[in-house]
N, C-alpha and C. Protein backbone atom coordinates (compact mmCIF):
# COMPACT_ATOMS: atom_id res chain seq x y z
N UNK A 1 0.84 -1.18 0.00
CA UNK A 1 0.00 0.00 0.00
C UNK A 1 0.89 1.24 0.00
N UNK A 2 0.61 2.28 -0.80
CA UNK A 2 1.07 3.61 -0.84
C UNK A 2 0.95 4.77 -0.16
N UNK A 3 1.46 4.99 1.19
CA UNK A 3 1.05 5.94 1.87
C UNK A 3 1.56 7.36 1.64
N UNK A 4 0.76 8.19 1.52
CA UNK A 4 1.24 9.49 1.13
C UNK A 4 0.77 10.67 2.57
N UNK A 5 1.79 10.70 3.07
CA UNK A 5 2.20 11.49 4.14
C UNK A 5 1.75 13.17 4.21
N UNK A 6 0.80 13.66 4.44
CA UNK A 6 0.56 14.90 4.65
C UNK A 6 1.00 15.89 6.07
N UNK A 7 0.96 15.04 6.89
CA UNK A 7 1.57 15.36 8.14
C UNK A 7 2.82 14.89 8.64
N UNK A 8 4.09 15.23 8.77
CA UNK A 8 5.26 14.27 9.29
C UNK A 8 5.17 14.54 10.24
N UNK A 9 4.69 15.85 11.22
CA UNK A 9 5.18 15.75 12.91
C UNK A 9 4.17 14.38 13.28
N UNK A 10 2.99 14.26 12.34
CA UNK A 10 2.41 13.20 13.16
C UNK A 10 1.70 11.86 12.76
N UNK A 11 2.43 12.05 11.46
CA UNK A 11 2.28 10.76 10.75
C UNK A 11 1.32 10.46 10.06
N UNK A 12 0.25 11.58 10.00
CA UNK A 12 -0.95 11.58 9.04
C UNK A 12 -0.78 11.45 7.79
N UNK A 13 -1.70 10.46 7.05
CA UNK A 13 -1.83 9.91 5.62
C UNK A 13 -3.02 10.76 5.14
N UNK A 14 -2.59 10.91 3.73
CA UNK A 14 -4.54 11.56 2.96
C UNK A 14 -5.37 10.78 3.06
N UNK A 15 -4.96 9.27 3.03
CA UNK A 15 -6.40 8.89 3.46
C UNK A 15 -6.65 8.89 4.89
N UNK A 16 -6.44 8.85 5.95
CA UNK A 16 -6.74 9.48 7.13
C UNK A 16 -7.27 10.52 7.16
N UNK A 17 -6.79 11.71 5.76
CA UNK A 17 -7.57 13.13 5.82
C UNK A 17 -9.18 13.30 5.46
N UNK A 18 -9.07 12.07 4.50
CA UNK A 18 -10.01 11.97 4.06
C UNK A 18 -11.00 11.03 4.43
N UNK A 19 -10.14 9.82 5.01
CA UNK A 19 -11.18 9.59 6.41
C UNK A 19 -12.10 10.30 7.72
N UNK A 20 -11.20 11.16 7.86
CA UNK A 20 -12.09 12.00 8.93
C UNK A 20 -13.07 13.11 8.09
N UNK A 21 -12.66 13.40 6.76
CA UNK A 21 -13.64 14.58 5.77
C UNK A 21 -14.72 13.87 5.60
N UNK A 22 -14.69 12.60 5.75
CA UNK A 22 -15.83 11.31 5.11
C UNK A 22 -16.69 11.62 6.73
N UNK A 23 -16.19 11.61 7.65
CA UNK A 23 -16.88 11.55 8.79
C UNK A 23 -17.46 13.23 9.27
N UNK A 24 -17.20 14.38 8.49
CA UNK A 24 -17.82 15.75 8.77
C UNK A 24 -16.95 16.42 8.76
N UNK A 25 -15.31 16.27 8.78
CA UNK A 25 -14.33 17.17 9.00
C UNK A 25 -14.48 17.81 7.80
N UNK A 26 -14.71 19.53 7.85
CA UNK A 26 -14.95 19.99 7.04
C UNK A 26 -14.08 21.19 6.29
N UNK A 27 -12.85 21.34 7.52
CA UNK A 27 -12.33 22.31 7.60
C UNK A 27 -10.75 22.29 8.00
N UNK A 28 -9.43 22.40 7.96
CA UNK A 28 -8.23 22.32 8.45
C UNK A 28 -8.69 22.08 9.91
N UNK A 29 -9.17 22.94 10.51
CA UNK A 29 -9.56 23.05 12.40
C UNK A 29 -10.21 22.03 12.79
N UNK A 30 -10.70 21.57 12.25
CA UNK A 30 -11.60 20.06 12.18
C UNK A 30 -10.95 18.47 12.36
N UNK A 31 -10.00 18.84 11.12
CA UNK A 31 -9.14 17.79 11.07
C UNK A 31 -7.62 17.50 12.15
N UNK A 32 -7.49 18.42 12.18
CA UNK A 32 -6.97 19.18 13.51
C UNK A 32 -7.54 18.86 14.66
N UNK A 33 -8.67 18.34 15.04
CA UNK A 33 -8.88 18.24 15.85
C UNK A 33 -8.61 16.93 16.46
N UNK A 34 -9.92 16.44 15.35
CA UNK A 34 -9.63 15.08 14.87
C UNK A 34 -8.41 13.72 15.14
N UNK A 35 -7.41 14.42 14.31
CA UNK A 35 -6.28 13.74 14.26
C UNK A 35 -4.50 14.25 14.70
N UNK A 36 -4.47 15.59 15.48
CA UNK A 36 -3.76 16.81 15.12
C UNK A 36 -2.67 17.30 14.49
N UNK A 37 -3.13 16.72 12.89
CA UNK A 37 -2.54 17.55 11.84
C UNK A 37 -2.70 18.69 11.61
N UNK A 38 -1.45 19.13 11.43
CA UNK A 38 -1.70 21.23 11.28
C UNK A 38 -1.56 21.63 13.00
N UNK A 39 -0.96 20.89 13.54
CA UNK A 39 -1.14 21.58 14.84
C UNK A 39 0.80 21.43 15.63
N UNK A 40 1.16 21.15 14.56
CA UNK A 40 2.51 21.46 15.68
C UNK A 40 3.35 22.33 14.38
N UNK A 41 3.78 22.16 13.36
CA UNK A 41 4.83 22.90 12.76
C UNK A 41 3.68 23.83 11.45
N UNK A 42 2.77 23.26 10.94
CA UNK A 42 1.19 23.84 10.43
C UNK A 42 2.38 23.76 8.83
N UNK A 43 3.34 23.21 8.65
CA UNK A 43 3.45 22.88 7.16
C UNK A 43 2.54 22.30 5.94
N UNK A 44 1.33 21.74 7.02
CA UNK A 44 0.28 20.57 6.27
C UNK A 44 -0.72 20.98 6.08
N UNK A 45 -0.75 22.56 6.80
CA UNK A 45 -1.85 23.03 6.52
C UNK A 45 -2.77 23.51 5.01
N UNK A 46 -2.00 23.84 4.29
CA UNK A 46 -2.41 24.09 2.99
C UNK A 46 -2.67 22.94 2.14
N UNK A 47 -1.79 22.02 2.50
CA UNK A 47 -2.05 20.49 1.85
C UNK A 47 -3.90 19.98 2.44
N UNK A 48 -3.98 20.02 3.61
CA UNK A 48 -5.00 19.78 4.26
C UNK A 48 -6.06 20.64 3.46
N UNK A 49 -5.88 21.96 2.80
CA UNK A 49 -6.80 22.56 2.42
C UNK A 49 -7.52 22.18 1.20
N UNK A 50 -6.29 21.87 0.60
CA UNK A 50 -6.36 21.19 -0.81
C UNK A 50 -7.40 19.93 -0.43
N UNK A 51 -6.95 18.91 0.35
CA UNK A 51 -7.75 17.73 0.24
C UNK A 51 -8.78 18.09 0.48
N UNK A 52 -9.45 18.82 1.27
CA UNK A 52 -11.12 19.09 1.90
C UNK A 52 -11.13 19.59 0.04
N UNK A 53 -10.37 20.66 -0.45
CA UNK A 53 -11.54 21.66 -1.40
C UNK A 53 -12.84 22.12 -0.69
N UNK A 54 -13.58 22.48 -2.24
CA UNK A 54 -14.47 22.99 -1.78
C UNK A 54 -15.93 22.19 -1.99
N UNK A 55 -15.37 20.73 -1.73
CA UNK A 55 -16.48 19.91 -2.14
C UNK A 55 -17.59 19.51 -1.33
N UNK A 56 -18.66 18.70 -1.27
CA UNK A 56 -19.44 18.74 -0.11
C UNK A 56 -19.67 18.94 1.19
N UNK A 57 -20.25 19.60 1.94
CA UNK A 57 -19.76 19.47 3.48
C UNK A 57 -21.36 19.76 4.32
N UNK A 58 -21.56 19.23 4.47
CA UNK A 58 -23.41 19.03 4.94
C UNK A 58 -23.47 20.21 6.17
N UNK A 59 -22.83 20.43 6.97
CA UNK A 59 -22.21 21.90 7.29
C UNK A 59 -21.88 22.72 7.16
N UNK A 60 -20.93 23.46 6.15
CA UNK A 60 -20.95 24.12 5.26
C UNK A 60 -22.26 24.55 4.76
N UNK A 61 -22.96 23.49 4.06
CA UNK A 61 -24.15 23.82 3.46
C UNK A 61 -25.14 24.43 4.78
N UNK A 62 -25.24 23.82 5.45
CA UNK A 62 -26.11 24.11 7.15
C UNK A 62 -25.79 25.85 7.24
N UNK A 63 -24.18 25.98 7.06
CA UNK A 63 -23.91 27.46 7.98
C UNK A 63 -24.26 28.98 6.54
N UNK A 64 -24.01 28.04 5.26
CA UNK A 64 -24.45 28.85 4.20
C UNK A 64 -26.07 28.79 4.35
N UNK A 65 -26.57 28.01 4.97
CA UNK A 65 -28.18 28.65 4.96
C UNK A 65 -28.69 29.88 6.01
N UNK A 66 -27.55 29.77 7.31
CA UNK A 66 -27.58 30.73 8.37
C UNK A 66 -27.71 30.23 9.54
N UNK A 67 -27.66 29.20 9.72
CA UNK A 67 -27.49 28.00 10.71
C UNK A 67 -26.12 28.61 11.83
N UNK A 68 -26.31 28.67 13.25
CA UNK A 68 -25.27 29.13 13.98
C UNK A 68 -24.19 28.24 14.27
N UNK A 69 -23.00 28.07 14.68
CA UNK A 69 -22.07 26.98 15.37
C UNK A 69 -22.36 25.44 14.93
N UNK A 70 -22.24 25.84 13.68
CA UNK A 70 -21.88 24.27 12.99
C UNK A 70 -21.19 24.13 12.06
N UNK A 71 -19.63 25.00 12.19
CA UNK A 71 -18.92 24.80 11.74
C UNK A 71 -18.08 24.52 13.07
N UNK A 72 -18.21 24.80 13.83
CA UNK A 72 -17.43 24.63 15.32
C UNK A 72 -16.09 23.45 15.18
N UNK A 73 -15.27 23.22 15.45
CA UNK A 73 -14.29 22.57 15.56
C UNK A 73 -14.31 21.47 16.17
N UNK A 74 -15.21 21.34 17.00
CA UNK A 74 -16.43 19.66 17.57
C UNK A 74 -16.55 18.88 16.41
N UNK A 75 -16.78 18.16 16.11
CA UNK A 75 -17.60 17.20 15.28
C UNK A 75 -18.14 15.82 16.37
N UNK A 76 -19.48 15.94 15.92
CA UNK A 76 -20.55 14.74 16.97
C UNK A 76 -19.75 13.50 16.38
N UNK A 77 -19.58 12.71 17.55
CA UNK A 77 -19.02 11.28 17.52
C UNK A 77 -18.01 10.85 16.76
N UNK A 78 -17.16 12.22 17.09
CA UNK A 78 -15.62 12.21 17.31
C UNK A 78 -15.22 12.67 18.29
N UNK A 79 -14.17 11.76 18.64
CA UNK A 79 -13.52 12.21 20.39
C UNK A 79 -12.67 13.40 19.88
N UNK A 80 -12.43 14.64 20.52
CA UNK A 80 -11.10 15.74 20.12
C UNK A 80 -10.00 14.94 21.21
N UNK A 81 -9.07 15.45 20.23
CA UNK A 81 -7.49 15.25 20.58
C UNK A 81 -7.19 16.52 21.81
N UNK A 82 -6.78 16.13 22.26
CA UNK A 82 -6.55 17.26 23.55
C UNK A 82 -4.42 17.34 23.27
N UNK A 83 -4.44 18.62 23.33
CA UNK A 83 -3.05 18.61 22.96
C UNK A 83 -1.99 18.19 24.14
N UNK A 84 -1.09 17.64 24.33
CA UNK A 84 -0.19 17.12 25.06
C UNK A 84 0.91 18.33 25.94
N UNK A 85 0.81 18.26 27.37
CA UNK A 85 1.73 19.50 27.88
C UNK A 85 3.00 19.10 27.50
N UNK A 86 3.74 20.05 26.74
CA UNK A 86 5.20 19.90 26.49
C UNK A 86 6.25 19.51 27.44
């Protein structure tokens, strides 16, 4: 199998990115949360942007109708990563 590395501080694969986009991550902050890519050196961040695009996001769509705090950095029935004291 071919793993293509989007994150090196933490070992995140695109499909991991796109595993968690499959599950509501809709946003870098999301995925970040998620898994915490983009959260120590943020080199992956633009890569991360790329993979979301600007393609479906059932949230997105929710907050473009005027819908409040559902883009929030939560996602339901995902645990958040709590960052580690240095």
């Amino acid at each position: 199998m071919n793993r293509v590395y989007v994150c090196s501080c933490f070992g995140i694969t695109e499909q991991q990115v796109r595993d968690h986009a499959g599950k509501g991550a809709c946003t870098p902050r999301q995925i970040a949360s998620a898994c915490k890519a983009g959260t120590d050196c943020g080199s992956c961040v633009r890569r991360i942007q790329a993979l979301l695009g600007r393609g479906a996001c059932p949230r997105r769509e929710l907050a473009d109708q005027g819908e409040s705090g559902v883009l929030s950095a939560e996602i339901p029935g995902m645990p958040v990563v709590q960052p580690q004291a240095a």
